[in-house]
Protein backbone atom coordinates (compact mmCIF):
# COMPACT_ATOMS: atom_id res chain seq x y z
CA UNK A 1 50.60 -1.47 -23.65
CA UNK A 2 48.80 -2.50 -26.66
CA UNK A 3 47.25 0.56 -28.63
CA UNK A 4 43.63 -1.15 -28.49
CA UNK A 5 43.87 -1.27 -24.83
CA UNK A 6 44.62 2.49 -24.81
CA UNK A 7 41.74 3.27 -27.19
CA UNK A 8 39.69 1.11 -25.09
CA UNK A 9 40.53 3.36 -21.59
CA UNK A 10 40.19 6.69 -23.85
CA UNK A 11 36.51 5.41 -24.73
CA UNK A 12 34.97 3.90 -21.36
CA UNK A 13 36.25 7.61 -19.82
CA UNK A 14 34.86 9.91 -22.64
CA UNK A 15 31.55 7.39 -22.59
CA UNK A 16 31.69 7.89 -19.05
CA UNK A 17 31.90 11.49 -19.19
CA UNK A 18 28.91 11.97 -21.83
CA UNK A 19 26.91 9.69 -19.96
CA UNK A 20 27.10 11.76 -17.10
CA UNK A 21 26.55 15.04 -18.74
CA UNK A 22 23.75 13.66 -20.55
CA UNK A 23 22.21 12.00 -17.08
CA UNK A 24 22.29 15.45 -15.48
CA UNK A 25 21.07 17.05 -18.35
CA UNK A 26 17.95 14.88 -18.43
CA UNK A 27 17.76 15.37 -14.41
CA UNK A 28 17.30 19.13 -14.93
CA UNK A 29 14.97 18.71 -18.00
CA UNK A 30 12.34 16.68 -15.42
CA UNK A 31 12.56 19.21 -13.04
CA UNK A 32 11.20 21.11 -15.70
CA UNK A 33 8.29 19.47 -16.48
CA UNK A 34 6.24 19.58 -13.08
CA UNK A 35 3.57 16.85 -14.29
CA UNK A 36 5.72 14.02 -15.36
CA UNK A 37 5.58 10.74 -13.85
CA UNK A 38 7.82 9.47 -10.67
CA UNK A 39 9.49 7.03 -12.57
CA UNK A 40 10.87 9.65 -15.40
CA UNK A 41 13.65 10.41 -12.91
CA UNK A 42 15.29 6.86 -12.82
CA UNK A 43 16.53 6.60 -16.50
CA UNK A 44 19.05 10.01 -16.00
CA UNK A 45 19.94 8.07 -12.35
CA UNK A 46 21.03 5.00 -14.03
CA UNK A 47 22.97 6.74 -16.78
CA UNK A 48 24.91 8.37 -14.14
CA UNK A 49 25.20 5.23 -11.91
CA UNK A 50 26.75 3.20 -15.08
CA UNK A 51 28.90 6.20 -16.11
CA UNK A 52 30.65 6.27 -13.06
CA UNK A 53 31.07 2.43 -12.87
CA UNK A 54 32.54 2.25 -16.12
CA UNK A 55 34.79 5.50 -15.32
CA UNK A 56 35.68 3.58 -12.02
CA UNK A 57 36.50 0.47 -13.77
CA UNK A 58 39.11 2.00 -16.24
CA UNK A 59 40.73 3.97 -12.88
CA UNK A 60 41.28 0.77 -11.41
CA UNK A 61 42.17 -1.39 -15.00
CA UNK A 62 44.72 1.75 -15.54
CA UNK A 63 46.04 1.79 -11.47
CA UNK A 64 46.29 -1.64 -11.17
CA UNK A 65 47.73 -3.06 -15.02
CA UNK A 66 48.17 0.04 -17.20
CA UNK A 67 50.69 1.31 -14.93
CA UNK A 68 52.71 -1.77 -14.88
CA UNK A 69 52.66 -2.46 -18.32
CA UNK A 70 53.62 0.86 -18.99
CA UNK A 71 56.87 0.82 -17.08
CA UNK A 72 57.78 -2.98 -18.23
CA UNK A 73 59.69 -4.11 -21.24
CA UNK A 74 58.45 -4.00 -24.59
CA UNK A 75 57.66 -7.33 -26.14
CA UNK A 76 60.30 -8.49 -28.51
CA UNK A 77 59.08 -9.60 -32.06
């Protein structure tokens, strides 16, 4: 497995991570703030909704190719 590809996985799961954090973070700063508007709420929604695609994404990338490539031959040079 190339090391870019493994940087790459690394990445999309710590940006997946943060992103959640940071959606539920916002989520509990709205409920906060009793006069804000209804549509305040969707922007922490969607962060969480694209975290978890891209953390579901590199689950399936790693399940379905990362664990074959990591038991198959090295390339020769």
């Amino acid at each position: 497995m190339r090391p870019t590809t493994v940087l790459s996985l690394v990445f999309a799961v710590l940006l997946g991570a943060a992103g959640i954090t940071v959606g539920i973070v916002l989520i509990a700063l709205h409920h906060q703030q009793h006069g804000s508007q209804w549509h305040y709420w969707l922007a922490p929604v969607l962060m969480i909704g694209a975290s978890a695609t891209l953390w579901n994404l590199t689950m399936q990338y790693w399940r379905q190719i990362g664990r074959r490539e990591m038991r198959s031959r090295p390339p020769r040079d």
